[in-house]
Protein backbone atom coordinates (compact mmCIF):
# COMPACT_ATOMS: atom_id res chain seq x y z
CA UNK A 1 -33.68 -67.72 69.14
CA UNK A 2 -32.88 -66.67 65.60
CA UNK A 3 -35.63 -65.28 64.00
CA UNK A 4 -36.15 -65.41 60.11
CA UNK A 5 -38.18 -64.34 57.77
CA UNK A 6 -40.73 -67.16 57.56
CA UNK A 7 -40.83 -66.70 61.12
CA UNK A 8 -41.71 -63.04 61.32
CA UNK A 9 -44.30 -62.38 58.40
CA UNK A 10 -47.72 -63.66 59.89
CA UNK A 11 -47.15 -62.42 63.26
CA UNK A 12 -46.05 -58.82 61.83
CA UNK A 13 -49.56 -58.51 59.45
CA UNK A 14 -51.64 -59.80 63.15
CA UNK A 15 -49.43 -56.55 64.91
CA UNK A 16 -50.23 -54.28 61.94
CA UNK A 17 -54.09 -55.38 62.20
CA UNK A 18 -53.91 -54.38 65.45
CA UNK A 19 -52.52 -51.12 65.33
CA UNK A 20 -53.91 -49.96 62.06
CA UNK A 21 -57.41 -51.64 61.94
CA UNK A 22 -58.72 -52.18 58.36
CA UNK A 23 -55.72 -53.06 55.95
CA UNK A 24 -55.17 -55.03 52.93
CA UNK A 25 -51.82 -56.87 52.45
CA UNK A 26 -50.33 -57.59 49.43
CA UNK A 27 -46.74 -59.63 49.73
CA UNK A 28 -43.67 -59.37 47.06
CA UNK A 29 -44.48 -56.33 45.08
CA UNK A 30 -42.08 -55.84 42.34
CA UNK A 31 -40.69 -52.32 42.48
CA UNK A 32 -38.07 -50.68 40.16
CA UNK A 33 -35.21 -52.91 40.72
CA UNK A 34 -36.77 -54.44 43.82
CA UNK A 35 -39.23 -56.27 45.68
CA UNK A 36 -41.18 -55.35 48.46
CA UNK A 37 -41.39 -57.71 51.14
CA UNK A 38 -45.31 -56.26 52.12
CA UNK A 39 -47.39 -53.83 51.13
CA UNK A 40 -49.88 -52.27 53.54
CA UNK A 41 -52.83 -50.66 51.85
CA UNK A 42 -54.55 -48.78 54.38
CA UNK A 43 -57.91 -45.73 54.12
CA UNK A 44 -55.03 -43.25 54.19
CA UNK A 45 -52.28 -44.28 52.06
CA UNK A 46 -49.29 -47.20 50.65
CA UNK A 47 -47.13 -48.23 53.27
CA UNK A 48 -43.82 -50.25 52.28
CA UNK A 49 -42.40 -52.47 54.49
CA UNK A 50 -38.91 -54.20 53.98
CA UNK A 51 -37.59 -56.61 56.55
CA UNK A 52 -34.54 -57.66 57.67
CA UNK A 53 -34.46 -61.02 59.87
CA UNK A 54 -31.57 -61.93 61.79
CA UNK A 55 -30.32 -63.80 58.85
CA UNK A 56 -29.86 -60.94 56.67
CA UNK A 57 -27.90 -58.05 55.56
CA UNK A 58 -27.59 -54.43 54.23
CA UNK A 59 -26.41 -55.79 50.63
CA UNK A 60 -29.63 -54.30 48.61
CA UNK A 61 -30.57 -51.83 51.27
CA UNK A 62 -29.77 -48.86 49.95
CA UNK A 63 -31.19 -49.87 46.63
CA UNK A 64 -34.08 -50.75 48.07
CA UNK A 65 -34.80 -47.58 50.19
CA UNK A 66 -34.44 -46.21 46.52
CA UNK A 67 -37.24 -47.93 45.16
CA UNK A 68 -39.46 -48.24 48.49
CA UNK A 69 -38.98 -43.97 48.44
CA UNK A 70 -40.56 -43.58 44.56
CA UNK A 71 -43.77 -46.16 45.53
CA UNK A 72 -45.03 -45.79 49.23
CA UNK A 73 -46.46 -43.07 51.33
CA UNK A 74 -44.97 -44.39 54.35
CA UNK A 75 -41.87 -46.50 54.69
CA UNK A 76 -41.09 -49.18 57.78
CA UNK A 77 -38.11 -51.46 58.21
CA UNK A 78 -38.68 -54.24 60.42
CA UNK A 79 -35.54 -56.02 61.79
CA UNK A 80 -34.01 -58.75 64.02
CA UNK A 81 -32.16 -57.99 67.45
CA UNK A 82 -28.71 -58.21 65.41
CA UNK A 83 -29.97 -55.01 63.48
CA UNK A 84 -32.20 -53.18 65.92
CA UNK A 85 -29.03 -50.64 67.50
CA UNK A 86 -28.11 -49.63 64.15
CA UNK A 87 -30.83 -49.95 61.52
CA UNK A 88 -31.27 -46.29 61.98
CA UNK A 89 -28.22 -45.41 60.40
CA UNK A 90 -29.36 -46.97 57.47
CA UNK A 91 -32.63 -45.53 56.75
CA UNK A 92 -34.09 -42.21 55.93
CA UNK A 93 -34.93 -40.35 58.91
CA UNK A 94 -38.93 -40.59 58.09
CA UNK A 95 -38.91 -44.33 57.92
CA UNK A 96 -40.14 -45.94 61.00
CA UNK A 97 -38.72 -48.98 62.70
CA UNK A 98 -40.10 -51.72 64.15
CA UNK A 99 -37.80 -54.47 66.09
CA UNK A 100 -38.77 -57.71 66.41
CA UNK A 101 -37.39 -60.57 68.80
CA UNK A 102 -38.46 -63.87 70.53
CA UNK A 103 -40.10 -63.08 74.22
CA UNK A 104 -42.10 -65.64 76.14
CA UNK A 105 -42.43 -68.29 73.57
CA UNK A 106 -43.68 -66.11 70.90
CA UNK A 107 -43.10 -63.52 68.43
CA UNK A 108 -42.61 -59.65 69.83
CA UNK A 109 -43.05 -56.40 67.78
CA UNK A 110 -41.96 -53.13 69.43
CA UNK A 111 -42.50 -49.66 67.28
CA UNK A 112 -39.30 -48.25 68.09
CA UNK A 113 -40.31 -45.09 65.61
CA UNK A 114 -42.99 -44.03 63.63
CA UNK A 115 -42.60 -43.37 59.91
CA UNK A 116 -43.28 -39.64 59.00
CA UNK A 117 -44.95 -38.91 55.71
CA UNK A 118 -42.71 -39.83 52.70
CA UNK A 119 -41.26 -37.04 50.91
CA UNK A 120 -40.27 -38.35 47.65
CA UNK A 121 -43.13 -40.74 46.84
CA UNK A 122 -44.62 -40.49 42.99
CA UNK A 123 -47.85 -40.24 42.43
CA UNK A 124 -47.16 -41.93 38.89
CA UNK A 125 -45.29 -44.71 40.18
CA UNK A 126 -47.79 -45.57 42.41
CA UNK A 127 -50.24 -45.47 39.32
CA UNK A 128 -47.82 -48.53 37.78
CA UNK A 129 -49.16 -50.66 40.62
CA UNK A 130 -52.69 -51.00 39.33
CA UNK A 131 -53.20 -53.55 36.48
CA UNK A 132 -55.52 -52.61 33.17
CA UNK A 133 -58.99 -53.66 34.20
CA UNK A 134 -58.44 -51.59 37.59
CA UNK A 135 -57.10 -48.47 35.26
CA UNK A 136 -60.67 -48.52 33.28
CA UNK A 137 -62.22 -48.66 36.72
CA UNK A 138 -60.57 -44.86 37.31
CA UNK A 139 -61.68 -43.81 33.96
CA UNK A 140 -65.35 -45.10 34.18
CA UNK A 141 -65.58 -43.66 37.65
CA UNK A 142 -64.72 -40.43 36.12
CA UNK A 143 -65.93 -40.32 32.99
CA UNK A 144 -62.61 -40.19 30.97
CA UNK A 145 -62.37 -41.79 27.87
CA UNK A 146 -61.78 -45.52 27.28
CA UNK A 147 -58.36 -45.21 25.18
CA UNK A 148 -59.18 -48.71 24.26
CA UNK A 149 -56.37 -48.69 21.43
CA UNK A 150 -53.72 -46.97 23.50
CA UNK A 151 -50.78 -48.39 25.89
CA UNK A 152 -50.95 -49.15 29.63
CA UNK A 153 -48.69 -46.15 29.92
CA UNK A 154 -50.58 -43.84 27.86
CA UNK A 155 -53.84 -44.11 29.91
CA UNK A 156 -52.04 -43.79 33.21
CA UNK A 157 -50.48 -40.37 31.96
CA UNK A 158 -53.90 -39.36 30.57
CA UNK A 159 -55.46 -40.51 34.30
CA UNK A 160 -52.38 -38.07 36.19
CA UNK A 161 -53.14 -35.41 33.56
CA UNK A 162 -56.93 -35.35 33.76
CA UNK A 163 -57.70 -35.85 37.80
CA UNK A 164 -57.02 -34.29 40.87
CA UNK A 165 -54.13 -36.03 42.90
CA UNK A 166 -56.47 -36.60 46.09
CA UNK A 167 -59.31 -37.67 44.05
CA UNK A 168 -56.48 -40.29 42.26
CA UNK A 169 -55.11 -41.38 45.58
CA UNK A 170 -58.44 -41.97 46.66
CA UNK A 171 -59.49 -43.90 43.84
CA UNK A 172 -55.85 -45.60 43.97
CA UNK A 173 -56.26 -46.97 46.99
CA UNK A 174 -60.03 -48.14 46.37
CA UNK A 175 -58.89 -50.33 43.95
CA UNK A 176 -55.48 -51.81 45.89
CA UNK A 177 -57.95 -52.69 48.89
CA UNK A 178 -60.80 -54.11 46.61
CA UNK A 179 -58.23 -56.11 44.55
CA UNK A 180 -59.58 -59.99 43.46
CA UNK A 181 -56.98 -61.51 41.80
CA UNK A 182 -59.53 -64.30 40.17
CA UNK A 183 -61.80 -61.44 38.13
CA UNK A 184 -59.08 -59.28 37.52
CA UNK A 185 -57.36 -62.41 35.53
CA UNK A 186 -60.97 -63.00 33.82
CA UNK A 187 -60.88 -59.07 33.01
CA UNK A 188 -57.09 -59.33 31.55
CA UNK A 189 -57.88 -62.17 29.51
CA UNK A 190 -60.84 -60.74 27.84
CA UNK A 191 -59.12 -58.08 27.37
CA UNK A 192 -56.20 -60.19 25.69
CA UNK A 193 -58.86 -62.15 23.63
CA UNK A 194 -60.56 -59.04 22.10
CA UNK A 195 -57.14 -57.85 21.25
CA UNK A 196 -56.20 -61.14 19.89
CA UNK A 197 -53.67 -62.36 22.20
CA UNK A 198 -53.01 -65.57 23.95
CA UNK A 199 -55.10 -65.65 27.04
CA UNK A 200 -53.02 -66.14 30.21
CA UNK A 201 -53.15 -69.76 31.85
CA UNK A 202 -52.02 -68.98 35.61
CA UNK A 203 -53.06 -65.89 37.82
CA UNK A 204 -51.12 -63.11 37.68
CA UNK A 205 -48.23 -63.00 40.06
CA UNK A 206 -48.82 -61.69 43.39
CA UNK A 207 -45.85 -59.61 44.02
């Protein structure tokens, strides 16, 4: 049976509950130039995962290994049968793989390697995942100041400047997991009100 990727997602976040325990998952994270198929946001760190169904190709790979390398602490690819013998080649050695095929009338995961700590992840890209409201979160927490007046990209450079990286990640991660997409589009638009801009009719995207 050929699986594809409608086929593989839910069964791959019940495997990750498993072996991971407490996780949040956020699906289609824009990223640089790419998207993220999942994001799992875990007590310990980002991990990106990118996967390739029987159905698909290496086209964007190496563009997205590009991206996935800047944003996550830990990478996995998770592929079809047709790409399990040679996914490795295309992949940095400290992503991990997971392979993924039809057994016994169901979906089958099997961690053929586990991903090794990311060495080229960015702190300050990772800080371009949080929205506004979850930025003045940091600051309260910490006591920095509001920088109501300045850009989404000034506070975040004040935030890397001002606190520890481990107290950041921690914080970082805190906020991915606690995510509510409802008040944090409540937040936004008061925000966008006492700025006087156009409030925002739809959710923000989950990506």
């Amino acid at each position: 049976m050929t699986l594809l990727d409608q086929d593989i997602r839910e069964p791959l976040f019940d495997f990750l509950e498993q072996k991971y325990g407490k996780i949040r998952i956020l699906e289609e994270k824009q990223i640089g130039r790419s998207r993220a198929d999942v994001v799992m946001v875990t007590e310990h760190g980002l991990y990106g995962l990118e996967i390739k169904s029987d159905a698909d190709t290496y086209t964007r790979l190496k563009r997205q290994v590009r991206d996935y390398n800047r944003f996550y602490d830990f990478n996995f690819i998770v592929v079809g049968t047709r790409h399990a013998y040679h996914v490795h080649e295309h992949v940095p050695w400290w992503w991990g793989i997971i392979t993924v095929e039809w057994y016994q009338g169901r979906v089958d995961f099997y961690l053929a390697r586990e991903p090794e700590a990311n060495p080229e992840v960015s702190l300050a890209d990772q800080l371009t995942l949080l929205w506004r409201p979850e930025l003045v979160r940091i600051q309260r927490e910490y006591d920095l100041p509001a920088y109501k007046e300045k850009s989404k990209a000034f506070v975040q450079s004040r935030i890397l400047e001002k606190l520890p990286a481990s107290d950041l990640k921690r914080s970082l991660l805190i906020q991915l997991f606690e995510r509510d997409y409802t008040a944090i589009r409540e937040e936004i638009n008061a925000f966008r009100k006492e700025k006087g801009r156009r409030a925002r009719r739809k959710p923000p995207r989950r990506k």
